[in-house]
PDB file of N, CA and C in Angstrom:
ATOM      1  N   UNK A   1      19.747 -10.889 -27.361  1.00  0.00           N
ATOM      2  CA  UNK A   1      19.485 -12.208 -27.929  1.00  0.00           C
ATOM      3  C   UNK A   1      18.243 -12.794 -27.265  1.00  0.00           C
ATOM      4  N   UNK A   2      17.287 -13.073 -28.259  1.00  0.00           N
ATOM      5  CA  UNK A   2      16.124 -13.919 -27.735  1.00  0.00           C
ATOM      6  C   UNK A   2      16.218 -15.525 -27.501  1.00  0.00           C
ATOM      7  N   UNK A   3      15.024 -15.604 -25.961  1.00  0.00           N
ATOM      8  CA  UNK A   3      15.381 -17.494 -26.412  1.00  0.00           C
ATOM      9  C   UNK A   3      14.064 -17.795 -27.792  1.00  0.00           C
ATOM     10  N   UNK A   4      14.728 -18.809 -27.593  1.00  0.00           N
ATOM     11  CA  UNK A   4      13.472 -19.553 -28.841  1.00  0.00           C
ATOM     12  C   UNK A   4      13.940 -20.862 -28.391  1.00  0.00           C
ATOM     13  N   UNK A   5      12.529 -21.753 -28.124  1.00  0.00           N
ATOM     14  CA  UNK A   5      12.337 -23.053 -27.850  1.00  0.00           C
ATOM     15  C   UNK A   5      13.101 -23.903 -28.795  1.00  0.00           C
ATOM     16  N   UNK A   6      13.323 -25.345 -28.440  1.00  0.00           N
ATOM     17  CA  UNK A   6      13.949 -26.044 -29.376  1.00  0.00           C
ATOM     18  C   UNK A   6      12.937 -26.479 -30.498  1.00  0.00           C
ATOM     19  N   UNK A   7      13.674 -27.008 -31.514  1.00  0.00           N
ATOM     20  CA  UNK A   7      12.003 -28.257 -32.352  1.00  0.00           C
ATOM     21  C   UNK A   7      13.016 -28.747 -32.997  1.00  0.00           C
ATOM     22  N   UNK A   8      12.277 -29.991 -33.005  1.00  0.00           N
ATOM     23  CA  UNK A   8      13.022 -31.472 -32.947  1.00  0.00           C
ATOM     24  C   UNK A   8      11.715 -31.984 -34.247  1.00  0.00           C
ATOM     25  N   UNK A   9      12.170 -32.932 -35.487  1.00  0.00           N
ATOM     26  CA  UNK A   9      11.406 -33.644 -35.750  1.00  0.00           C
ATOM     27  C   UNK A   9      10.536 -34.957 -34.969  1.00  0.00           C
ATOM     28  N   UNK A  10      10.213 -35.274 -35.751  1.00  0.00           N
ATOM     29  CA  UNK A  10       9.528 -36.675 -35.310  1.00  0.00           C
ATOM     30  C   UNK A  10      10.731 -37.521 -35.458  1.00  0.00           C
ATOM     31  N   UNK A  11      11.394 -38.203 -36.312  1.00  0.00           N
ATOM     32  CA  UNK A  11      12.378 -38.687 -36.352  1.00  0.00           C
ATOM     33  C   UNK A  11      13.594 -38.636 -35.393  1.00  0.00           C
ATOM     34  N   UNK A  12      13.953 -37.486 -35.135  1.00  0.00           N
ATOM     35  CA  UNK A  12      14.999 -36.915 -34.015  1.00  0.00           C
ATOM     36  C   UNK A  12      14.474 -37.649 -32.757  1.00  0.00           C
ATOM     37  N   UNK A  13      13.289 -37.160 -32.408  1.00  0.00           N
ATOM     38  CA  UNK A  13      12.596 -37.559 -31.131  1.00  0.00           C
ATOM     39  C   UNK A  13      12.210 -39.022 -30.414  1.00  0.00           C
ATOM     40  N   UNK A  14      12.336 -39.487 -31.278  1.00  0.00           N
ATOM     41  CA  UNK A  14      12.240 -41.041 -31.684  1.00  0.00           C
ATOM     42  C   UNK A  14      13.593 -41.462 -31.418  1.00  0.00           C
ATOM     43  N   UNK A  15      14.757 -41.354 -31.798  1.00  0.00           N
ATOM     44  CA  UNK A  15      16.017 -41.828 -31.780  1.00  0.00           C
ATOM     45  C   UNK A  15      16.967 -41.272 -30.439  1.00  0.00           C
ATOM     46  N   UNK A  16      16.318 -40.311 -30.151  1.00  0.00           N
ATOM     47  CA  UNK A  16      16.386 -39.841 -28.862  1.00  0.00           C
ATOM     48  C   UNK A  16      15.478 -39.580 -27.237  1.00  0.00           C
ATOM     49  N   UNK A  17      14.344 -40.350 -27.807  1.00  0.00           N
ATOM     50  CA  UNK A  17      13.228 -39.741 -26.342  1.00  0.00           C
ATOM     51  C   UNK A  17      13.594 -39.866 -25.311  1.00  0.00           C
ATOM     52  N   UNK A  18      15.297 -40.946 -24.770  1.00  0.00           N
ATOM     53  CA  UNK A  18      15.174 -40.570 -22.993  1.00  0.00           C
ATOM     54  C   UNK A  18      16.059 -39.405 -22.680  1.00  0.00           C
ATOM     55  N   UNK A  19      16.775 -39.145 -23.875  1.00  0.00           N
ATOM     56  CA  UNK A  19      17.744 -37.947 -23.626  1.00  0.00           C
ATOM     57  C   UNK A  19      17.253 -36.697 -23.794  1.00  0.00           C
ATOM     58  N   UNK A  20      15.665 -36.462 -24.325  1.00  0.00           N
ATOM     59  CA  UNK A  20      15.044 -35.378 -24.647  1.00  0.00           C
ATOM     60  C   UNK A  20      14.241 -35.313 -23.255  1.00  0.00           C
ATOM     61  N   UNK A  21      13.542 -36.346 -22.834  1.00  0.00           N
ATOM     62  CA  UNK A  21      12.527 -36.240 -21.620  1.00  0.00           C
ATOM     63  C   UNK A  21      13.726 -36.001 -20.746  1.00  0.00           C
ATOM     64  N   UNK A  22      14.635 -36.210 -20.256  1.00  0.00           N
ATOM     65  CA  UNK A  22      16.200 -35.996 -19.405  1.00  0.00           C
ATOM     66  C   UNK A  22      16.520 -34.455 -19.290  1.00  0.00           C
ATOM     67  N   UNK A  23      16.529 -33.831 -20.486  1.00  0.00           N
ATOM     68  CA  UNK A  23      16.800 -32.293 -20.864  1.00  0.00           C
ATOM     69  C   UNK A  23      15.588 -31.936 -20.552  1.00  0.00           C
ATOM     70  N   UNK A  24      14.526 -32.392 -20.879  1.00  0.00           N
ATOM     71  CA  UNK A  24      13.491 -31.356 -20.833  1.00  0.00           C
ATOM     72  C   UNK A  24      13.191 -30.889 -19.285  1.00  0.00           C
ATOM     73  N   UNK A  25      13.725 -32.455 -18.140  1.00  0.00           N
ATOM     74  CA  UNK A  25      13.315 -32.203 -17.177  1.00  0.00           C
ATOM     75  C   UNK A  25      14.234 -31.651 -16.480  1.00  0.00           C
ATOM     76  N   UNK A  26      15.215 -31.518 -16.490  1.00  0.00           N
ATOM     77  CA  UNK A  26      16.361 -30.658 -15.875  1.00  0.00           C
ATOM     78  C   UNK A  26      16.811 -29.379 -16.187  1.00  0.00           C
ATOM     79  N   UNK A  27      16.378 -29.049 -17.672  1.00  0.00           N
ATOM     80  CA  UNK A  27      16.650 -27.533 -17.994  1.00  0.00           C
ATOM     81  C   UNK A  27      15.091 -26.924 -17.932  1.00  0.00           C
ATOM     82  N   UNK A  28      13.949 -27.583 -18.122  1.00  0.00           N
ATOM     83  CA  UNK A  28      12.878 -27.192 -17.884  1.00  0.00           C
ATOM     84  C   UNK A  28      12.353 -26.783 -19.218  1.00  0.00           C
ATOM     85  N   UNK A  29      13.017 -26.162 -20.452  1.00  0.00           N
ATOM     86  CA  UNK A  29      12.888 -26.395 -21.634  1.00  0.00           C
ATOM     87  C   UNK A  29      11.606 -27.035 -21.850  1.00  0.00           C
ATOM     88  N   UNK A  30      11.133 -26.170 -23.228  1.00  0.00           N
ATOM     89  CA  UNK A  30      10.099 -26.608 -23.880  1.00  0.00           C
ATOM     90  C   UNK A  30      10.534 -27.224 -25.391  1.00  0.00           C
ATOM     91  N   UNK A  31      10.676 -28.320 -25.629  1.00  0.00           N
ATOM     92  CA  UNK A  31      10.538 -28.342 -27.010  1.00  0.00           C
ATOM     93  C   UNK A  31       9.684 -29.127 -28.301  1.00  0.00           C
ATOM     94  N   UNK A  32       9.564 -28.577 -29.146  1.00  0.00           N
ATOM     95  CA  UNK A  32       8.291 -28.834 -30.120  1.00  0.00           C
ATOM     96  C   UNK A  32       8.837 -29.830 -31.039  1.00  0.00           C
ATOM     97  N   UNK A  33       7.709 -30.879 -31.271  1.00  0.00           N
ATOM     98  CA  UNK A  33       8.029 -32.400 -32.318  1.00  0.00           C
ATOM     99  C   UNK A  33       7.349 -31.280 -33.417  1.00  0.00           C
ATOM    100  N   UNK A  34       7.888 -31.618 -34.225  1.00  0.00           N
ATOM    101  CA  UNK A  34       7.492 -31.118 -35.908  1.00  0.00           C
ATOM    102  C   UNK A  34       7.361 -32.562 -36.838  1.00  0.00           C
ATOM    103  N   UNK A  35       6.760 -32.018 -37.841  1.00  0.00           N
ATOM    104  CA  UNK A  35       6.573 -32.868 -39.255  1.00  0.00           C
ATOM    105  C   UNK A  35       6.606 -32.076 -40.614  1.00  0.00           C
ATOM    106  N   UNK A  36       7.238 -32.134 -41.242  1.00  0.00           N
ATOM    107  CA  UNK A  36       6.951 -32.200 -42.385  1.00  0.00           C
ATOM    108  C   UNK A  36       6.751 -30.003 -41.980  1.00  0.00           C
ATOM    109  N   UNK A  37       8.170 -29.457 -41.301  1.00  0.00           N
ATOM    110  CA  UNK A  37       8.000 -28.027 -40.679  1.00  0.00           C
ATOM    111  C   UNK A  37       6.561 -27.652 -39.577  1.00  0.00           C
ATOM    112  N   UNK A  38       5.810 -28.605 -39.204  1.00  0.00           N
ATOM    113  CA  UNK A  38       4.799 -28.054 -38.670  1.00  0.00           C
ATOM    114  C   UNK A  38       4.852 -28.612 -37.336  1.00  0.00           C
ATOM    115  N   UNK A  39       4.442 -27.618 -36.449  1.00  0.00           N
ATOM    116  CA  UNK A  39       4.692 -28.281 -34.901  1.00  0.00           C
ATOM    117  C   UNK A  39       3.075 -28.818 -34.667  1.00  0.00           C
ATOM    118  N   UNK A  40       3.627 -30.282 -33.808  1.00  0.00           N
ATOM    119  CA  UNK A  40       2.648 -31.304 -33.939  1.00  0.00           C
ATOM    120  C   UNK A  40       2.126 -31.290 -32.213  1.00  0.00           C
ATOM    121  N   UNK A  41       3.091 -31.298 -31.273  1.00  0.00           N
ATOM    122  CA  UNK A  41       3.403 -31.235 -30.097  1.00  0.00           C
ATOM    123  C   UNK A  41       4.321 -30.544 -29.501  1.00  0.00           C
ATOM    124  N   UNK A  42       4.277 -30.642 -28.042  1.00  0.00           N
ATOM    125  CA  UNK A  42       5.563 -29.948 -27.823  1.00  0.00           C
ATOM    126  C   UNK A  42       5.727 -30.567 -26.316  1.00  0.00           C
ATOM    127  N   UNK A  43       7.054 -31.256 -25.536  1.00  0.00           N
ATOM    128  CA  UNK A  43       7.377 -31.596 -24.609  1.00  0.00           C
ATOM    129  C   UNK A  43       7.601 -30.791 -23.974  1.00  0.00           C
ATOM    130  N   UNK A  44       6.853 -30.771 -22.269  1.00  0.00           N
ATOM    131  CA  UNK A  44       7.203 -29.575 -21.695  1.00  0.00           C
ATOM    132  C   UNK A  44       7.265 -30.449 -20.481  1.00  0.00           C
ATOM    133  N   UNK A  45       7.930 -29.726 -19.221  1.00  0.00           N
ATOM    134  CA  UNK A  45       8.117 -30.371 -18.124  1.00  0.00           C
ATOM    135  C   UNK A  45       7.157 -30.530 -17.520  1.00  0.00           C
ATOM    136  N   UNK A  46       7.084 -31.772 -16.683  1.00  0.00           N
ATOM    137  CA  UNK A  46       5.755 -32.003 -16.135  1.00  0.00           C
ATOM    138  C   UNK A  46       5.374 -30.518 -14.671  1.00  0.00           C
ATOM    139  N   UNK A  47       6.357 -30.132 -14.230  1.00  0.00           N
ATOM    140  CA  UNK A  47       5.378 -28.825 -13.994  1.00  0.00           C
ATOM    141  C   UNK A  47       4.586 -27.816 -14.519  1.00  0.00           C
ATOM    142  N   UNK A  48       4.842 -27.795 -15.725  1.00  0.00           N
ATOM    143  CA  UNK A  48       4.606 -26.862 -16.628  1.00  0.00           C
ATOM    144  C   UNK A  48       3.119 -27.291 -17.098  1.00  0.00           C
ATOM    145  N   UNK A  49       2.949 -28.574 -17.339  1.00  0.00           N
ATOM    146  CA  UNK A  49       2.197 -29.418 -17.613  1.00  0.00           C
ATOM    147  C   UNK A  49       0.983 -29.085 -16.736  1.00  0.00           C
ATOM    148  N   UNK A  50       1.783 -29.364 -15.286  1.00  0.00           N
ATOM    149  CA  UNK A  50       0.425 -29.616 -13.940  1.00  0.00           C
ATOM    150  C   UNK A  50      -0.264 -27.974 -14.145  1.00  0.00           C
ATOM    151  N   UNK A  51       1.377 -27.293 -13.702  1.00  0.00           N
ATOM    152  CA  UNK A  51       0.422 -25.597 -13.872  1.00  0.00           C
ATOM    153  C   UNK A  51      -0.831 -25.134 -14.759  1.00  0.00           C
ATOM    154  N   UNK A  52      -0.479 -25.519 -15.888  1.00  0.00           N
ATOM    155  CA  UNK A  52      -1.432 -25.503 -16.975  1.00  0.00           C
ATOM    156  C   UNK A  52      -2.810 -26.122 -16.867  1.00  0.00           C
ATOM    157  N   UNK A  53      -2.917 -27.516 -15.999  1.00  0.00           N
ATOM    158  CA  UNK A  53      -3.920 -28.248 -15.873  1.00  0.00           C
ATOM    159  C   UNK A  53      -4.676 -27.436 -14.059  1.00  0.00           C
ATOM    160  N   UNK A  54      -3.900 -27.061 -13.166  1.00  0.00           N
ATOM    161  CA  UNK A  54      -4.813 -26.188 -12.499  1.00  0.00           C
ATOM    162  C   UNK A  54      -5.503 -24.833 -13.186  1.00  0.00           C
ATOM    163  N   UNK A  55      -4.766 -24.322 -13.493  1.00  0.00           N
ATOM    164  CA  UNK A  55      -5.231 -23.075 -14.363  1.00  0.00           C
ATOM    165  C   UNK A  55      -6.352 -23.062 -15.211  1.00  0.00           C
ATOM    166  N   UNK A  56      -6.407 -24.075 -16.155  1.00  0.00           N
ATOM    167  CA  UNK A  56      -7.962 -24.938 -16.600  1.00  0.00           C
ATOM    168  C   UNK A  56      -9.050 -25.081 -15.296  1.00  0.00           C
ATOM    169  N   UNK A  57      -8.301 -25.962 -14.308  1.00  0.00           N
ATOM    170  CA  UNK A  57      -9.586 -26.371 -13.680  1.00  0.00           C
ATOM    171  C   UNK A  57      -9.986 -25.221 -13.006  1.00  0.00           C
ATOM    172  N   UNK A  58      -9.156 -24.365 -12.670  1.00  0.00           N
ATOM    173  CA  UNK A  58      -9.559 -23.106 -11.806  1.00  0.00           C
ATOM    174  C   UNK A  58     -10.394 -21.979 -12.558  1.00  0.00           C
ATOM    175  N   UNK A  59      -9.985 -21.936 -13.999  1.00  0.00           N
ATOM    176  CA  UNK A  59     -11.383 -21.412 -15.241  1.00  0.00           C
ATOM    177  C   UNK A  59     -12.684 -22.096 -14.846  1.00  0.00           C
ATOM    178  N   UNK A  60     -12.487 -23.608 -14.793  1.00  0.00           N
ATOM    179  CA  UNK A  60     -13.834 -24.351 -15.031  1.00  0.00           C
ATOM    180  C   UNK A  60     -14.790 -24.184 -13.808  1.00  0.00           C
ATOM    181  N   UNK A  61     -13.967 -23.890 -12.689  1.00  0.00           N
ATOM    182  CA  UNK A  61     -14.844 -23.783 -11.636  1.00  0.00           C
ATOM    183  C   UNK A  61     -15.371 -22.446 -11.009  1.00  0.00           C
ATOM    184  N   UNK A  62     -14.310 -21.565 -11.782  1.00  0.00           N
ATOM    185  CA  UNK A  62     -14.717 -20.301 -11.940  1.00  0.00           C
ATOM    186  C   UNK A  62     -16.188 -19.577 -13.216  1.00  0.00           C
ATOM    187  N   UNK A  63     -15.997 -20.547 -14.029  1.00  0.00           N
ATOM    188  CA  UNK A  63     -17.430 -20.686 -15.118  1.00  0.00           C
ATOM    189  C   UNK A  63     -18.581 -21.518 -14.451  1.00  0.00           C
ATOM    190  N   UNK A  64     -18.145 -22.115 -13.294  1.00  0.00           N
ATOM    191  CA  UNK A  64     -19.490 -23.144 -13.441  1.00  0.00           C
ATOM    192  C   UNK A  64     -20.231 -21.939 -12.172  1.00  0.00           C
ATOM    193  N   UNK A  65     -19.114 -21.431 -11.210  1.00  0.00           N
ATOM    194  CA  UNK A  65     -19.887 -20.406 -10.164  1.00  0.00           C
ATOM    195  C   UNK A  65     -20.729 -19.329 -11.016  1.00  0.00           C
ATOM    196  N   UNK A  66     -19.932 -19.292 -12.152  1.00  0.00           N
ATOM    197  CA  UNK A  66     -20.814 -17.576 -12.565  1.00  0.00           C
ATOM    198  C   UNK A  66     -21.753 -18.533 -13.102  1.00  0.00           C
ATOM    199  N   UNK A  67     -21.966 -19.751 -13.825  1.00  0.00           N
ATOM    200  CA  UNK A  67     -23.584 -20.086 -14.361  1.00  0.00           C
ATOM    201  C   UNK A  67     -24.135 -20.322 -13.322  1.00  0.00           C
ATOM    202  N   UNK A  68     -23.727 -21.212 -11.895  1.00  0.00           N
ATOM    203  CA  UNK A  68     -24.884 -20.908 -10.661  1.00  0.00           C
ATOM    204  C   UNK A  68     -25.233 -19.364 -10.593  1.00  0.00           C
ATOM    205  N   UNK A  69     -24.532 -19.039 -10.151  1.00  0.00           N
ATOM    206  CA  UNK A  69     -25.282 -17.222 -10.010  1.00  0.00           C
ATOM    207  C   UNK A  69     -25.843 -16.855 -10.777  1.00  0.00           C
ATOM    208  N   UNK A  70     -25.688 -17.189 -12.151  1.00  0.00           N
ATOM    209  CA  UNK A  70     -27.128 -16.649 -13.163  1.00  0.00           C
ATOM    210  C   UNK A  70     -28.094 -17.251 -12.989  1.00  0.00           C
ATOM    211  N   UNK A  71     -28.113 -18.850 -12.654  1.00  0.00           N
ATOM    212  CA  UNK A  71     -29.364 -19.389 -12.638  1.00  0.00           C
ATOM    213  C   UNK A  71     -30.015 -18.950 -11.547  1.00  0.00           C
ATOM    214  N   UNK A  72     -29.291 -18.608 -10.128  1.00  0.00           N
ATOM    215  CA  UNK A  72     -29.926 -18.323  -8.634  1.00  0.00           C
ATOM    216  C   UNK A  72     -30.492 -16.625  -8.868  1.00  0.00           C
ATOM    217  N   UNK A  73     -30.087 -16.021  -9.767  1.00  0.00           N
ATOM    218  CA  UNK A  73     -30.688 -14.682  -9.790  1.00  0.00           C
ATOM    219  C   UNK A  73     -31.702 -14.861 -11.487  1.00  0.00           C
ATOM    220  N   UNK A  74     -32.262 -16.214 -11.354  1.00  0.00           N
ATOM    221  CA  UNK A  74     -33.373 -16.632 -12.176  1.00  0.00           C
ATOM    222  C   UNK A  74     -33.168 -16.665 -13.527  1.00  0.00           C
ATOM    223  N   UNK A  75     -31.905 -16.354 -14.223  1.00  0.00           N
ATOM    224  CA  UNK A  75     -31.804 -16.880 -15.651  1.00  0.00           C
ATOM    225  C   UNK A  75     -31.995 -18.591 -16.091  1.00  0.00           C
ATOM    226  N   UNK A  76     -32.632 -18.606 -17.135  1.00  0.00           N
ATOM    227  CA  UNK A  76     -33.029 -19.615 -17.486  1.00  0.00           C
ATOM    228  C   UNK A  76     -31.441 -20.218 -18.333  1.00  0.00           C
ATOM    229  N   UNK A  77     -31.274 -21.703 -17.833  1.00  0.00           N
ATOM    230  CA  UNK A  77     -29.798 -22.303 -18.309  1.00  0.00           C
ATOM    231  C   UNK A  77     -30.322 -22.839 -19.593  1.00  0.00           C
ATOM    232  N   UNK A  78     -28.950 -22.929 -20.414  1.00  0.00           N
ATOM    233  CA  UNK A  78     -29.265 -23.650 -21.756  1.00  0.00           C
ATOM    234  C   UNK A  78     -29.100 -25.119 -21.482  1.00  0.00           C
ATOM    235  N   UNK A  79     -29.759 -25.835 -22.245  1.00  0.00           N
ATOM    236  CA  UNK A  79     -29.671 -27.137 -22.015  1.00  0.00           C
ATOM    237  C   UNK A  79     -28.286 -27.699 -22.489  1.00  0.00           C
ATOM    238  N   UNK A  80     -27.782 -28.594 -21.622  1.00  0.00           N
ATOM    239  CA  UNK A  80     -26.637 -29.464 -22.058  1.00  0.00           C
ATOM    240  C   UNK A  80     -27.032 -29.974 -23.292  1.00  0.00           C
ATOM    241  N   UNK A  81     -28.223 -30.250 -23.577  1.00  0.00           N
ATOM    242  CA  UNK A  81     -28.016 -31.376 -25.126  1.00  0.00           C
ATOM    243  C   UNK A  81     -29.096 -30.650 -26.153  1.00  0.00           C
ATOM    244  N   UNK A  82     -29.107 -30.673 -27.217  1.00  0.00           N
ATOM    245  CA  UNK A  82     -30.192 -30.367 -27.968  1.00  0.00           C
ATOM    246  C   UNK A  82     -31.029 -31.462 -28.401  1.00  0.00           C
ATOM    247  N   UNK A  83     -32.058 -31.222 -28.116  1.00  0.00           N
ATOM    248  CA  UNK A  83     -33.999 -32.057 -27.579  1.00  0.00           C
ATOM    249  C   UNK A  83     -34.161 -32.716 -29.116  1.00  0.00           C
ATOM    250  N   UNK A  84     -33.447 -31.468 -30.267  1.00  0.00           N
ATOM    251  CA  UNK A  84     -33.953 -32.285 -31.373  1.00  0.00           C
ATOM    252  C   UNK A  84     -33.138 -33.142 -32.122  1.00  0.00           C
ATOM    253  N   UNK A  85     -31.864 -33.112 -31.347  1.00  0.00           N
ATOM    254  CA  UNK A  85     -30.796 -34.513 -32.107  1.00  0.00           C
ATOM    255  C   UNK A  85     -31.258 -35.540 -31.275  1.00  0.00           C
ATOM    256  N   UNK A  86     -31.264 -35.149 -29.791  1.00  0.00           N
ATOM    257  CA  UNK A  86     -31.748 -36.580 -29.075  1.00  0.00           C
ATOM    258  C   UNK A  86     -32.865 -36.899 -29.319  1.00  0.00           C
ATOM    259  N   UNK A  87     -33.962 -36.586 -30.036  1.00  0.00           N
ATOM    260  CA  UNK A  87     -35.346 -37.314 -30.589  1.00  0.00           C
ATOM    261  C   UNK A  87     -35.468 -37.542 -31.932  1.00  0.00           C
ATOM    262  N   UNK A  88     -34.495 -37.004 -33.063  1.00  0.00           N
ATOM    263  CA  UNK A  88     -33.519 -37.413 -34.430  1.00  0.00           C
ATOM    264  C   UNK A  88     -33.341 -39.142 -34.383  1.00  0.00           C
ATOM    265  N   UNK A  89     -33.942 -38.948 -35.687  1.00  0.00           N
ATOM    266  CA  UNK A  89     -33.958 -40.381 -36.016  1.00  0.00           C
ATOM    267  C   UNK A  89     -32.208 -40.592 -36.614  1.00  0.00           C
ATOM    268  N   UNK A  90     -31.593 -40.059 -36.218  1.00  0.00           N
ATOM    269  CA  UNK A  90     -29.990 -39.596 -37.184  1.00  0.00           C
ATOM    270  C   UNK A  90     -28.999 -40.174 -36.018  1.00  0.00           C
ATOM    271  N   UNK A  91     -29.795 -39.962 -34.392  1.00  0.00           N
ATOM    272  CA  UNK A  91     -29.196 -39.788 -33.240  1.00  0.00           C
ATOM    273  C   UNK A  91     -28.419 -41.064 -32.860  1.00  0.00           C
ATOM    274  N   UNK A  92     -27.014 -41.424 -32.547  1.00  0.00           N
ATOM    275  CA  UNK A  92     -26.662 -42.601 -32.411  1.00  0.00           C
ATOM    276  C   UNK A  92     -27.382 -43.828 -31.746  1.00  0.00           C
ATOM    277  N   UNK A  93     -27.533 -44.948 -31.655  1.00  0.00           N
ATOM    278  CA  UNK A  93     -28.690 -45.660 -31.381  1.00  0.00           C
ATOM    279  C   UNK A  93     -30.092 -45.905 -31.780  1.00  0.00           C
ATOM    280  N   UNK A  94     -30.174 -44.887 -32.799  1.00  0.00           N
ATOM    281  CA  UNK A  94     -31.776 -44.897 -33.067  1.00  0.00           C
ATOM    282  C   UNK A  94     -32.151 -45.896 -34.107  1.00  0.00           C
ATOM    283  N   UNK A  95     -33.420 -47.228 -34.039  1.00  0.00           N
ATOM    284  CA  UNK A  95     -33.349 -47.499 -34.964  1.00  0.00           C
ATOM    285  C   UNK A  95     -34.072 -47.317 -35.885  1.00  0.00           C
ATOM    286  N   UNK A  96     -33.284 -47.861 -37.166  1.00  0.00           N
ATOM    287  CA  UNK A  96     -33.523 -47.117 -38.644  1.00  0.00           C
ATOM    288  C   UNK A  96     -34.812 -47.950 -39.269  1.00  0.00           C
ATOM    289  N   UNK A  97     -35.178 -48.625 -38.602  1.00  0.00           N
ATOM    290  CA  UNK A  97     -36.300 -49.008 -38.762  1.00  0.00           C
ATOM    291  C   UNK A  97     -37.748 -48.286 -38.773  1.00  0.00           C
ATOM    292  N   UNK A  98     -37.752 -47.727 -37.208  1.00  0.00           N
ATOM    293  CA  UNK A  98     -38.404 -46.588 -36.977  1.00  0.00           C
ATOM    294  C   UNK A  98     -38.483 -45.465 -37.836  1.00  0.00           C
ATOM    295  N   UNK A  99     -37.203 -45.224 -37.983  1.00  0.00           N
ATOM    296  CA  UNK A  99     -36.979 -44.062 -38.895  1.00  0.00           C
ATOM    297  C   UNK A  99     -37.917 -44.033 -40.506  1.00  0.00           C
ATOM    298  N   UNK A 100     -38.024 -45.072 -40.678  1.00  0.00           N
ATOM    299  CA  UNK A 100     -38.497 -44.899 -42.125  1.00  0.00           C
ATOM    300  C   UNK A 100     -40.191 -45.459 -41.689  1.00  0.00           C
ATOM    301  N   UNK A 101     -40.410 -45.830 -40.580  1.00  0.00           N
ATOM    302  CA  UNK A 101     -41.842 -46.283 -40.386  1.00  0.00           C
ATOM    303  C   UNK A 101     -43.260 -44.849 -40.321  1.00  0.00           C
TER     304      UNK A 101
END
């Protein structure tokens, strides 16, 4: 027998959220809000949560070392922004005045 997570509507979840956040945190359980059959979210215990959020940051800082080391063994970095939206008369702030002058 396999597990399979719970799923709960939106409605369910609503009429129940302290008895669901209660279960979720004591059995550790994951379970998914649905709508309309489609999972929208899913409540998971806040360890599960944190784990997930080191694991990200430990990618991000593991991506940002390998772009130092490309740049220190002289690869040229891509720019954070592109030169021709930020000088785009389209670009948020720009005015449309200019634009048509």
């Amino acid at each position: 027998m396999s597990w399979s997570p719970a799923e709960l509507s939106i409605a369910e979840v609503r009429s129940g959220l302290s008895r669901l956040v209660n279960r979720v945190h004591v059995t550790g359980e994951i379970t998914y809000v649905r709508d309309r059959g489609q999972r929208l979210a899913a409540i998971v215990p806040a360890d599960v949560a944190e784990a997930f959020e080191r694991a990200e940051d430990a990618l991000d800082v593991a991506a940002g070392r390998e772009a130092l080391a490309r740049i220190a063994a002289g690869e040229v970095p891509l720019p954070l922004i592109d030169e021709t939206w930020v000088t785009s008369s389209t670009a948020p702030g720009a005015d449309s005045a200019s634009a048509t002058a």
